[in-house]
N, C-alpha and C. Protein backbone atom coordinates (compact mmCIF):
# COMPACT_ATOMS: atom_id res chain seq x y z
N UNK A 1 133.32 113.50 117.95
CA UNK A 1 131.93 113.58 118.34
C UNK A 1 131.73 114.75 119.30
N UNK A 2 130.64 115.65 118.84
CA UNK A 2 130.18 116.56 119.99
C UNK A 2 129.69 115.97 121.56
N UNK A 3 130.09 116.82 122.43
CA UNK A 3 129.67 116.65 123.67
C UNK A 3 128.22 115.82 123.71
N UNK A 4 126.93 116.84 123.08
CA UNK A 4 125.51 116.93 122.47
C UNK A 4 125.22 115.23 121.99
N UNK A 5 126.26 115.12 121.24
CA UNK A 5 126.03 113.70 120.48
C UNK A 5 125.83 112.62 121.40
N UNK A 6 127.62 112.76 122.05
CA UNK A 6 127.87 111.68 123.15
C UNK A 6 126.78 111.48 124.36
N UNK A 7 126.37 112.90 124.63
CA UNK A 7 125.47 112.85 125.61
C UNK A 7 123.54 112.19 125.18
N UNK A 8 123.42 112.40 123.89
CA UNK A 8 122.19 111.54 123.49
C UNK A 8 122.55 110.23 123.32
N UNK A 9 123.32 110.12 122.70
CA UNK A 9 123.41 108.21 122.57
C UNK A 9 123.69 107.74 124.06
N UNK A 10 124.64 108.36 124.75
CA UNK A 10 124.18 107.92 126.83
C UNK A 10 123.06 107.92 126.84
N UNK A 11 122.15 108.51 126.91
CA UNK A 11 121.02 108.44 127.28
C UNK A 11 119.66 107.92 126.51
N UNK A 12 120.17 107.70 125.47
CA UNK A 12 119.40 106.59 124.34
C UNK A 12 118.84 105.49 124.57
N UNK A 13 117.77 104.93 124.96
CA UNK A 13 116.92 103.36 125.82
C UNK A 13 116.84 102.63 124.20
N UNK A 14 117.26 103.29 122.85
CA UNK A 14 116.63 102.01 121.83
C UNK A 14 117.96 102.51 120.37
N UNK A 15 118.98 101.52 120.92
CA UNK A 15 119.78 101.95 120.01
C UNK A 15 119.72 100.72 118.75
N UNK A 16 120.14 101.59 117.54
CA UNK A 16 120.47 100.09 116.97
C UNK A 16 121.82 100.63 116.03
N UNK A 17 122.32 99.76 115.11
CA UNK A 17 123.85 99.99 114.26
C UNK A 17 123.17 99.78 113.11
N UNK A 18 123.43 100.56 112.00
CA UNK A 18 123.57 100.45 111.15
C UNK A 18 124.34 99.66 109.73
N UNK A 19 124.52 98.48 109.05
CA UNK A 19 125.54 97.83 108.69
C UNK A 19 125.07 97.78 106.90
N UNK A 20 125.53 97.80 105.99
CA UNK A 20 125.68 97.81 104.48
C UNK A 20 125.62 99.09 103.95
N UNK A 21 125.26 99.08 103.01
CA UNK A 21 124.65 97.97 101.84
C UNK A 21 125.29 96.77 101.68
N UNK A 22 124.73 95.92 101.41
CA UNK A 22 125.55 94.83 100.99
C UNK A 22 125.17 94.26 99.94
N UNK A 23 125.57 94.26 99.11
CA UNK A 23 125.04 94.11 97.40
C UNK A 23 124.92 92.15 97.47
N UNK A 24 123.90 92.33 96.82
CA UNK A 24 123.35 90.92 96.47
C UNK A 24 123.21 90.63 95.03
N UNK A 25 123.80 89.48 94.77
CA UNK A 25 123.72 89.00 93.31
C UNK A 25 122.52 88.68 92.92
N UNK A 26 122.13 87.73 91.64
CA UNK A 26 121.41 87.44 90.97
C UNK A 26 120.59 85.87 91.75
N UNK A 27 121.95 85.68 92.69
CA UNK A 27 121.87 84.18 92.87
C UNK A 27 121.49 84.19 94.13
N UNK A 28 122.06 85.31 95.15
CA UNK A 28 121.67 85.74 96.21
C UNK A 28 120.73 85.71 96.90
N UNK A 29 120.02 84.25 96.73
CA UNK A 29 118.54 84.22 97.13
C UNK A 29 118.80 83.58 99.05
N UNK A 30 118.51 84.49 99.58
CA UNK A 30 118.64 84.26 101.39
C UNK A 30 117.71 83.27 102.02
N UNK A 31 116.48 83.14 101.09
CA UNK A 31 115.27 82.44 101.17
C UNK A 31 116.21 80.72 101.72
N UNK A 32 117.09 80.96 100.72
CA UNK A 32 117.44 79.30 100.65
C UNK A 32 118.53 79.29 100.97
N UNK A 33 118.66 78.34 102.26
CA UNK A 33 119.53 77.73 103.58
C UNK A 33 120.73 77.35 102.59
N UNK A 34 121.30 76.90 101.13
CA UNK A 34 122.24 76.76 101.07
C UNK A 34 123.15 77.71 100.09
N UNK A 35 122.03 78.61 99.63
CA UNK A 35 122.62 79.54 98.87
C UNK A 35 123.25 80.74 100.05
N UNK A 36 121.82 80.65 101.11
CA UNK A 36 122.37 81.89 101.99
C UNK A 36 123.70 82.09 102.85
N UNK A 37 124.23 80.68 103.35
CA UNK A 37 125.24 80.31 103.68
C UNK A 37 126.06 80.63 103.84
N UNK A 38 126.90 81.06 102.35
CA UNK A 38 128.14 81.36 101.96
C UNK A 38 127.96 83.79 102.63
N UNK A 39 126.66 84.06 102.39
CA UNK A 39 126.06 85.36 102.38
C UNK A 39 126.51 85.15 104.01
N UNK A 40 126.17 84.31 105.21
CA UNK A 40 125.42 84.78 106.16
C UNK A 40 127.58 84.51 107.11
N UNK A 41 127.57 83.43 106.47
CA UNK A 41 129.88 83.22 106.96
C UNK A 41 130.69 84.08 106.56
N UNK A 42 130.44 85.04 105.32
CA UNK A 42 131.29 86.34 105.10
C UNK A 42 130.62 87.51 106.22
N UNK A 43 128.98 87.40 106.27
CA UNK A 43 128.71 88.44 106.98
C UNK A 43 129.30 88.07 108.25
N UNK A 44 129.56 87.03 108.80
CA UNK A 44 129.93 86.80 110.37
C UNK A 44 131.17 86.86 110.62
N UNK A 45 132.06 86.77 109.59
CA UNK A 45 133.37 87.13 109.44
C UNK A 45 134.06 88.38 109.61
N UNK A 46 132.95 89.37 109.64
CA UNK A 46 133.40 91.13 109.37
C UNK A 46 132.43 91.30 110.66
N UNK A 47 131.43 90.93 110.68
CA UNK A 47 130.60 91.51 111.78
C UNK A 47 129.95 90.28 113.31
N UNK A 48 130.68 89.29 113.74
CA UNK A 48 130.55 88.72 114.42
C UNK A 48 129.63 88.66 115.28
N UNK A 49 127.88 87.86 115.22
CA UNK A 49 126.88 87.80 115.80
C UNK A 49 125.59 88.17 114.94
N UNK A 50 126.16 89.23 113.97
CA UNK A 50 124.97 90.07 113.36
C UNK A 50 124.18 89.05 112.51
N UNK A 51 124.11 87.71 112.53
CA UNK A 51 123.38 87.10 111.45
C UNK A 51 122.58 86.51 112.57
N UNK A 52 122.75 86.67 114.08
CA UNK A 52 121.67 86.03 114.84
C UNK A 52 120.93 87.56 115.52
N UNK A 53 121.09 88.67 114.98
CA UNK A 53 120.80 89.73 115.64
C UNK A 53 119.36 89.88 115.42
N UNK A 54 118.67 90.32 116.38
CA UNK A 54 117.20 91.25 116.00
C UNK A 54 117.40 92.49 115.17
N UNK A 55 115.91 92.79 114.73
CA UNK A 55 116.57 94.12 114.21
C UNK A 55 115.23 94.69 112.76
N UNK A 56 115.71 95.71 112.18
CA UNK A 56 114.65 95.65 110.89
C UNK A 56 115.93 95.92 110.03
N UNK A 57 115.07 95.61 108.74
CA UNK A 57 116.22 95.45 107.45
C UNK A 57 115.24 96.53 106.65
N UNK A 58 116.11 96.28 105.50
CA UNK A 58 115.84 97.04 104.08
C UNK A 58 116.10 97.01 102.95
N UNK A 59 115.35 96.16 101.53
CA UNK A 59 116.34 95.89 100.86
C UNK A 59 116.14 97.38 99.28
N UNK A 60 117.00 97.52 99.02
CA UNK A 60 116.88 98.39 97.95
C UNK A 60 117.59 98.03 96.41
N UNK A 61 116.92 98.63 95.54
CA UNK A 61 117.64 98.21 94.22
C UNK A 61 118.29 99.96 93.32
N UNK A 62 119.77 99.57 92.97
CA UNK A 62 120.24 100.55 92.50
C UNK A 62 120.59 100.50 90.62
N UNK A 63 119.92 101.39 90.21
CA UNK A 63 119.27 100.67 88.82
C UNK A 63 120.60 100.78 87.51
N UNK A 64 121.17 101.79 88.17
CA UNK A 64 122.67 102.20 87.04
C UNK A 64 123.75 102.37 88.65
N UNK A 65 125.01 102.55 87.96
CA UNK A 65 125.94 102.91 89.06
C UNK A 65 125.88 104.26 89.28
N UNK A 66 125.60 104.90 88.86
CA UNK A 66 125.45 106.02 89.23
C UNK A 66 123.44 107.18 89.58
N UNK A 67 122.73 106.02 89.89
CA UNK A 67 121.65 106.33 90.15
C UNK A 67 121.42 105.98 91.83
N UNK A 68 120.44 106.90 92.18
CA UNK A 68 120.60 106.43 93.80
C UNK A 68 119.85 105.10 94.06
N UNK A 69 119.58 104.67 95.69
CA UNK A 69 118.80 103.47 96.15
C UNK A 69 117.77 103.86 95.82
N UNK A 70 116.83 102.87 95.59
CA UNK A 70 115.37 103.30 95.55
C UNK A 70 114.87 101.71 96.65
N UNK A 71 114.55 102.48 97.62
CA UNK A 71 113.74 100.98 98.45
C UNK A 71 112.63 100.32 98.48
N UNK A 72 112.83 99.07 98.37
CA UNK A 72 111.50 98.31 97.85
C UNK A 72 110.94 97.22 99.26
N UNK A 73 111.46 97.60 99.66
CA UNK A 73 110.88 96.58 100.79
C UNK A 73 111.19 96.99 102.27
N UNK A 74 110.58 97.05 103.17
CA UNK A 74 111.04 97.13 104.91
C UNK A 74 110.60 96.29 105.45
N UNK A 75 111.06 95.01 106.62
CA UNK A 75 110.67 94.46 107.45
C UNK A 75 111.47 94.34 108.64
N UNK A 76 110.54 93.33 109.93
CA UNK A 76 111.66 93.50 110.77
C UNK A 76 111.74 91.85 111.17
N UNK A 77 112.59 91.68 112.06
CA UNK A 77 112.78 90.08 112.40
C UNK A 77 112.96 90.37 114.19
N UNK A 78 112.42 89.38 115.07
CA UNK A 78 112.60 89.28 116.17
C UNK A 78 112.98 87.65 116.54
N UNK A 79 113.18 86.91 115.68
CA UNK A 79 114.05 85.94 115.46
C UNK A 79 115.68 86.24 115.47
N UNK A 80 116.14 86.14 113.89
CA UNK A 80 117.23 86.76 113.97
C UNK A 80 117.18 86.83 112.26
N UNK A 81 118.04 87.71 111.70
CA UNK A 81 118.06 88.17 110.37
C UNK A 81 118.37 87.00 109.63
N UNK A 82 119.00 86.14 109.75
CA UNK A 82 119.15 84.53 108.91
C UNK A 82 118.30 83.70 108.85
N UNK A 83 117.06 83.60 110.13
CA UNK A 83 115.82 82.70 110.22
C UNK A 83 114.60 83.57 109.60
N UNK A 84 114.93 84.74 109.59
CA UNK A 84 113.43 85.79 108.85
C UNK A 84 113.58 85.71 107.45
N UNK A 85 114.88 86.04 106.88
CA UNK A 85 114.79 85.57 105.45
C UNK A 85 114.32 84.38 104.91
N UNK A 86 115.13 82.86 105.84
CA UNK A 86 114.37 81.84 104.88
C UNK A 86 112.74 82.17 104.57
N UNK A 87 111.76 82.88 105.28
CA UNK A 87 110.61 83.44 104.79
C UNK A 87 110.29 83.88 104.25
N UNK A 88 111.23 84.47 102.51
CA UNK A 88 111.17 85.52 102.38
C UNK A 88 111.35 84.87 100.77
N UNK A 89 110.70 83.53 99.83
CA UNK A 89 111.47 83.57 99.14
C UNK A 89 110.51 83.70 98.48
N UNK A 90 108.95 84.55 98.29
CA UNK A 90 108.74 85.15 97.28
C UNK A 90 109.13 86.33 97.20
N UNK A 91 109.17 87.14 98.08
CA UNK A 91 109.86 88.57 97.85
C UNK A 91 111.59 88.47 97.05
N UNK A 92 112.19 87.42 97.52
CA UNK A 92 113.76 87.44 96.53
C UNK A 92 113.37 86.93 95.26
N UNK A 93 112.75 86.61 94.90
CA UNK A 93 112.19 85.85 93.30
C UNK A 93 111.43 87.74 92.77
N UNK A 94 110.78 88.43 93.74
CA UNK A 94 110.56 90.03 92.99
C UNK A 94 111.72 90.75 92.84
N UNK A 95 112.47 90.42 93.68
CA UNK A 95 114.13 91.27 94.19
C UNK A 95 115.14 91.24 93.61
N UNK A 96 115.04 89.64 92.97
CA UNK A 96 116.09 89.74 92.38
C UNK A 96 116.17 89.77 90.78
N UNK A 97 114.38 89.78 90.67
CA UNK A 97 113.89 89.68 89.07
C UNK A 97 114.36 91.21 88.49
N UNK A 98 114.38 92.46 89.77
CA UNK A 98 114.59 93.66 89.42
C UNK A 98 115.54 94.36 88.25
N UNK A 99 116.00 94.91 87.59
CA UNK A 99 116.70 95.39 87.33
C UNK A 99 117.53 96.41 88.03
N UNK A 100 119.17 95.87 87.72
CA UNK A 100 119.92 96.71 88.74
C UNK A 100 120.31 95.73 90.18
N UNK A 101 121.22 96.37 90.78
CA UNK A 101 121.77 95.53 91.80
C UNK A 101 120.47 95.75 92.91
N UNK A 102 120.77 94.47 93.84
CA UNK A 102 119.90 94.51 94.74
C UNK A 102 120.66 94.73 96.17
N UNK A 103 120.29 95.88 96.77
CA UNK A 103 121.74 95.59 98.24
C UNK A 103 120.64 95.72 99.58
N UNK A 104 121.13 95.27 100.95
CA UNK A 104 120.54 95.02 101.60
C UNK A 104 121.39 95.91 102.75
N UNK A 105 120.28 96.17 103.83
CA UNK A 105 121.04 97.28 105.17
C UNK A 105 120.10 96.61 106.32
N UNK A 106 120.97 96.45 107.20
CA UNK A 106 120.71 95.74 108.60
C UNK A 106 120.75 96.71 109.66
N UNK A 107 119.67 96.97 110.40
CA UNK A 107 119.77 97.89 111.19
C UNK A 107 119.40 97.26 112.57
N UNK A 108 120.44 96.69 113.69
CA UNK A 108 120.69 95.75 114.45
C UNK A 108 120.30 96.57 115.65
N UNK A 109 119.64 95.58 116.40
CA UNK A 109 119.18 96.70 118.03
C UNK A 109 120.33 96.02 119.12
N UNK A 110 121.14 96.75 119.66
CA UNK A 110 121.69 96.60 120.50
C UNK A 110 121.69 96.47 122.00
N UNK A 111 121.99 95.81 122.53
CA UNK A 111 121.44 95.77 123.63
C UNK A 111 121.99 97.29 124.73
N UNK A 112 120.94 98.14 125.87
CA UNK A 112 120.88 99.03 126.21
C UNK A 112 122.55 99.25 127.02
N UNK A 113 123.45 100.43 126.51
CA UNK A 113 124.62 100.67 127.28
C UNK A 113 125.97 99.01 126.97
N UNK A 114 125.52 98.77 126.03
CA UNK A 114 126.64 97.96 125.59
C UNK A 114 126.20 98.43 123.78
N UNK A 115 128.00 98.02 122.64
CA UNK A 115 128.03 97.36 121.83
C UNK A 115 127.24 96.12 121.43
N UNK A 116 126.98 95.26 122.18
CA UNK A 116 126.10 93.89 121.76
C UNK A 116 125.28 93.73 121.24
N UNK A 117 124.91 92.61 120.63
CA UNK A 117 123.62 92.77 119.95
C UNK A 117 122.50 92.21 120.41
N UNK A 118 121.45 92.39 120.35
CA UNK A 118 119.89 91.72 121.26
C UNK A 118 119.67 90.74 120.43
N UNK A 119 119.53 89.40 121.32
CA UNK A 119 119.20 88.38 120.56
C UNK A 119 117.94 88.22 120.56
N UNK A 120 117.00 86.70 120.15
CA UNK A 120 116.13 86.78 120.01
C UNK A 120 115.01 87.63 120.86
N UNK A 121 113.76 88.16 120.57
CA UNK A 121 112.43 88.44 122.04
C UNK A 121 111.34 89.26 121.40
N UNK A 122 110.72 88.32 121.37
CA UNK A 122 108.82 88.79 121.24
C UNK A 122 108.85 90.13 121.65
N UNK A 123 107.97 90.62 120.48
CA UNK A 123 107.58 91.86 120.46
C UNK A 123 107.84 93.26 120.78
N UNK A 124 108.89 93.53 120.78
CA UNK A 124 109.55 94.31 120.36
C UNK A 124 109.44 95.87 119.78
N UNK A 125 108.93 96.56 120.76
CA UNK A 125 108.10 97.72 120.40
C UNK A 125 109.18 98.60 119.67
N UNK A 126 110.02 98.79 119.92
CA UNK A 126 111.41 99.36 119.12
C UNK A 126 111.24 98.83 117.78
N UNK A 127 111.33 97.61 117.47
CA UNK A 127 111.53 97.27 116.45
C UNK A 127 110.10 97.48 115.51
N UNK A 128 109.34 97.16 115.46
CA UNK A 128 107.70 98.06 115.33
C UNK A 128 107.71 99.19 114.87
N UNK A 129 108.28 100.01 115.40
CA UNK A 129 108.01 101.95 115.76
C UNK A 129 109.09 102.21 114.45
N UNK A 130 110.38 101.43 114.44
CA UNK A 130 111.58 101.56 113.36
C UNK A 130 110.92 101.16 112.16
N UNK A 131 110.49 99.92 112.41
CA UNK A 131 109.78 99.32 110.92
C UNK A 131 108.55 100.72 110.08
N UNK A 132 107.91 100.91 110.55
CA UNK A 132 106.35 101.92 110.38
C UNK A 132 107.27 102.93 110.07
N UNK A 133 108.02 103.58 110.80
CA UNK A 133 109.01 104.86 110.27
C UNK A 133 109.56 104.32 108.86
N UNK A 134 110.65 103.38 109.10
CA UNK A 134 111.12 103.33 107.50
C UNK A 134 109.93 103.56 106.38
N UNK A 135 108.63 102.74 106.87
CA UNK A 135 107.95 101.87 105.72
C UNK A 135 107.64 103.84 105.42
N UNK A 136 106.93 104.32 105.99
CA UNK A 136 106.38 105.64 105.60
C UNK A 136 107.61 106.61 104.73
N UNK A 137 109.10 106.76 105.17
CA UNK A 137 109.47 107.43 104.56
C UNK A 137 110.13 106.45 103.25
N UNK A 138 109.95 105.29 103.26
CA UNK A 138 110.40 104.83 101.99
C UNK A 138 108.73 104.76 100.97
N UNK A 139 108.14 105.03 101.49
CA UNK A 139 107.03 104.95 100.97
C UNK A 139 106.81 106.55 99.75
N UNK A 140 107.76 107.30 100.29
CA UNK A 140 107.86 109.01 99.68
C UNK A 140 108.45 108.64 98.65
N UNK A 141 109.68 107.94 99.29
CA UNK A 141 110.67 107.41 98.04
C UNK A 141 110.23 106.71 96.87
N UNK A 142 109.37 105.59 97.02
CA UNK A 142 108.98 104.30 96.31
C UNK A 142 107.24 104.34 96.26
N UNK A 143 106.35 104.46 95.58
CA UNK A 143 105.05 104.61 96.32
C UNK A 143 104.48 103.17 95.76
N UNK A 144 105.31 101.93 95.46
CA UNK A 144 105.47 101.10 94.78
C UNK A 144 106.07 99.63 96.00
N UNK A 145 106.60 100.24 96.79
CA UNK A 145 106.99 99.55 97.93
C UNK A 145 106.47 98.03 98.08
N UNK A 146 106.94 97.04 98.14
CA UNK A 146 106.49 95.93 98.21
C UNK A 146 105.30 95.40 99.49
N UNK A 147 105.97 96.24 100.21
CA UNK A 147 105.31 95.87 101.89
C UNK A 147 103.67 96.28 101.67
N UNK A 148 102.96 95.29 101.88
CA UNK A 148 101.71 95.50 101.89
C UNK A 148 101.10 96.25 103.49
N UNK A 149 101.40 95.14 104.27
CA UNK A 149 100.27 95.54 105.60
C UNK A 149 100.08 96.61 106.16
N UNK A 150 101.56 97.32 106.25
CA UNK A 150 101.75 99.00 106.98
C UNK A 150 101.31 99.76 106.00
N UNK A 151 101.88 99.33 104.82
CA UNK A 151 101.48 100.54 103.40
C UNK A 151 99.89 100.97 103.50
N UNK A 152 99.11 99.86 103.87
CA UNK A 152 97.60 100.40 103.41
C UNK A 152 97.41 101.38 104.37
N UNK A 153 97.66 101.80 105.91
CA UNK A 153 97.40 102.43 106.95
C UNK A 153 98.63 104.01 106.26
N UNK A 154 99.73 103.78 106.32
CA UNK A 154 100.26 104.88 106.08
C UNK A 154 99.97 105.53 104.77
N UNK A 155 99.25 104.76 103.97
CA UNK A 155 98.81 105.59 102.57
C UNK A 155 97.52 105.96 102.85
N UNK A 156 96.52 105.23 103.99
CA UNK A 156 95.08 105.61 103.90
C UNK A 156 95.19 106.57 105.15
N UNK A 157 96.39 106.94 105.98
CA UNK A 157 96.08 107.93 107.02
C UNK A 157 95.49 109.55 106.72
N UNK A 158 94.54 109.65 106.96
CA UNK A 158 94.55 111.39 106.87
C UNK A 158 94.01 112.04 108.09
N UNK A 159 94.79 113.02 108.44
CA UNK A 159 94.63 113.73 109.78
C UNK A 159 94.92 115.29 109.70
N UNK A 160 93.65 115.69 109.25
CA UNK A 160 93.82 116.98 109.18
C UNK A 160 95.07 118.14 109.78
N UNK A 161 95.65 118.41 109.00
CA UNK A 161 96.63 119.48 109.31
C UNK A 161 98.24 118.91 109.49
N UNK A 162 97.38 117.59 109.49
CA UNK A 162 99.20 116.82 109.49
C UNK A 162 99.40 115.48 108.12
N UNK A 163 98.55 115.28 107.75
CA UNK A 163 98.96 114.30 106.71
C UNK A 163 97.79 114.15 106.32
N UNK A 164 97.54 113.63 104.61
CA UNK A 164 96.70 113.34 103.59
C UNK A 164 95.79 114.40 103.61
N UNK A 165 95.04 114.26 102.46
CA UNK A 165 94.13 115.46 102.04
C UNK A 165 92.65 115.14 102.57
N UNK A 166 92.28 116.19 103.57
CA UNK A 166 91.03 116.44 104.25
C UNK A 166 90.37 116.39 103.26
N UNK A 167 88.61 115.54 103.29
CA UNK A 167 87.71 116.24 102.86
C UNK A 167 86.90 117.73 102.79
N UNK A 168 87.04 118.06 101.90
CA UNK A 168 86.74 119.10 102.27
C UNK A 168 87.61 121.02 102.12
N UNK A 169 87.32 121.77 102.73
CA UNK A 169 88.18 122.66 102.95
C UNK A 169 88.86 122.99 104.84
N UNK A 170 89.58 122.39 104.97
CA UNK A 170 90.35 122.56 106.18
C UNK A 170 89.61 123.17 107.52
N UNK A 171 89.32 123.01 108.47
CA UNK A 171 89.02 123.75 109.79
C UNK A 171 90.18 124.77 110.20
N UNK A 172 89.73 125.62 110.93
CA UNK A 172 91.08 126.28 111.81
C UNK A 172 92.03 125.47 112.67
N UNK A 173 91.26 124.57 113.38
CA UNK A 173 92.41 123.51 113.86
C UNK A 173 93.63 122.79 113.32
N UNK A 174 93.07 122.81 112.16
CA UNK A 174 93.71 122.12 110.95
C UNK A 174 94.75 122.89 110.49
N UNK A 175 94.60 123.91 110.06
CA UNK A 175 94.97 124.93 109.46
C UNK A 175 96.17 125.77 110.62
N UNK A 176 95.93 126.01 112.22
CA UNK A 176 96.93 125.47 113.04
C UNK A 176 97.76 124.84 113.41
N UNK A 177 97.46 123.57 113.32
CA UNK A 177 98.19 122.45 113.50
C UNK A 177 99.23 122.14 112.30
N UNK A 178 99.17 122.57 111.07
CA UNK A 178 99.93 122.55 109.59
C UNK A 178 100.77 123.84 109.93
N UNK A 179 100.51 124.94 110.76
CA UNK A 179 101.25 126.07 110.61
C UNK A 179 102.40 125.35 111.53
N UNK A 180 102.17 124.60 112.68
CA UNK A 180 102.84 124.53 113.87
C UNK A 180 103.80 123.70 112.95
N UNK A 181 103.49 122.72 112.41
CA UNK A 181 104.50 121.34 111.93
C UNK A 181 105.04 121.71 110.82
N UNK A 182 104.66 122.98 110.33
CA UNK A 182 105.72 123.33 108.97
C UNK A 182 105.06 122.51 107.53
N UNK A 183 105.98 123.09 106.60
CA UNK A 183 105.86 122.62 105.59
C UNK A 183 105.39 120.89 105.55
N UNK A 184 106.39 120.02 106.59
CA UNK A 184 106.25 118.75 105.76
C UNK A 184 104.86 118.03 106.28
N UNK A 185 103.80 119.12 106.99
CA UNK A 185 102.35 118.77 106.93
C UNK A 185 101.59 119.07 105.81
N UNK A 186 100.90 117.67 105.38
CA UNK A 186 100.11 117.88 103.96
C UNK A 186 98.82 118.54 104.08
């Protein structure tokens, strides 16, 4: 690790770990307390705590073995990732109807200047700010995305010079503000 590196993650107030894919079967439904079970004692076996962790997830479906993820869903849990799924069992009845494997990525918030993981706690502005980020750039990826509530705001945003298409023909402000942010302003 660079100096650069070591020295941002020190000084980092909202870390979290990264953990999968973890490929999910056909049967793999998390929704339900006795199928998830066997899913949530292997995960605690390799990663000790992470099934009571906070955090946002992601689940994606990979359609051949050799085709990439395509992500269909972002949420987050401030419970813990084993109590947010049982909520979840119309989305695994779309998930797992998919074609192609279905794998899942846990992105765990740690608690500040330790390894550990943050257990349960209301509201959770970290976890919020992570969720809205994924949902938007999986939203480039997928424009199909399952997630309703964020999708309507990040698909109906338009702000001249930085995202969606102005009515109209552009102001100079506009037309500034797109020079400053580069290309990936629409």
């Amino acid at each position: 690790m660079t100096e650069a590196i070591l020295e941002e993650t020190a000084t980092a107030k909202f870390v979290y770990q990264t953990f999968g894919p973890f490929k999910l079967t056909s049967r793999d439904d998390l929704s339900s307390q006795t199928i998830a079970g066997d899913f949530w004692d292997e995960l605690d076996d390799k990663h000790p705590g992470l099934r009571a962790d906070i955090g946002v997830y992601l689940f994606a479906v990979q359609a051949t073995k050799k085709s990439a993820l395509t992500p269909w869903y972002v949420g987050k849990t401030e419970d813990s990732f084993e109590r947010r799924f049982r909520n979840h069992r119309k989305l695994f009845e779309k998930l797992l109807n998919k074609n192609g494997s279905v794998v899942l990525f846990l992105m765990a918030r740690s608690r500040r200047h330790s390894k550990k993981f943050m257990g349960a706690r209301k509201d959770l502005p970290s976890n919020d700010v992570l969720e809205t980020m994924l949902i938007e750039r999986c939203l480039h990826l997928n424009p199909k995305l399952f997630n309703e509530d964020k999708t309507r705001y990040v698909k109906g945003l338009v702000v001249p010079g930085f995202r969606g298409k102005p009515r109209g023909k552009p102001n100079d402000s506009a037309r500034q503000m797109k020079q400053m942010l580069g290309s990936s302003a629409h």
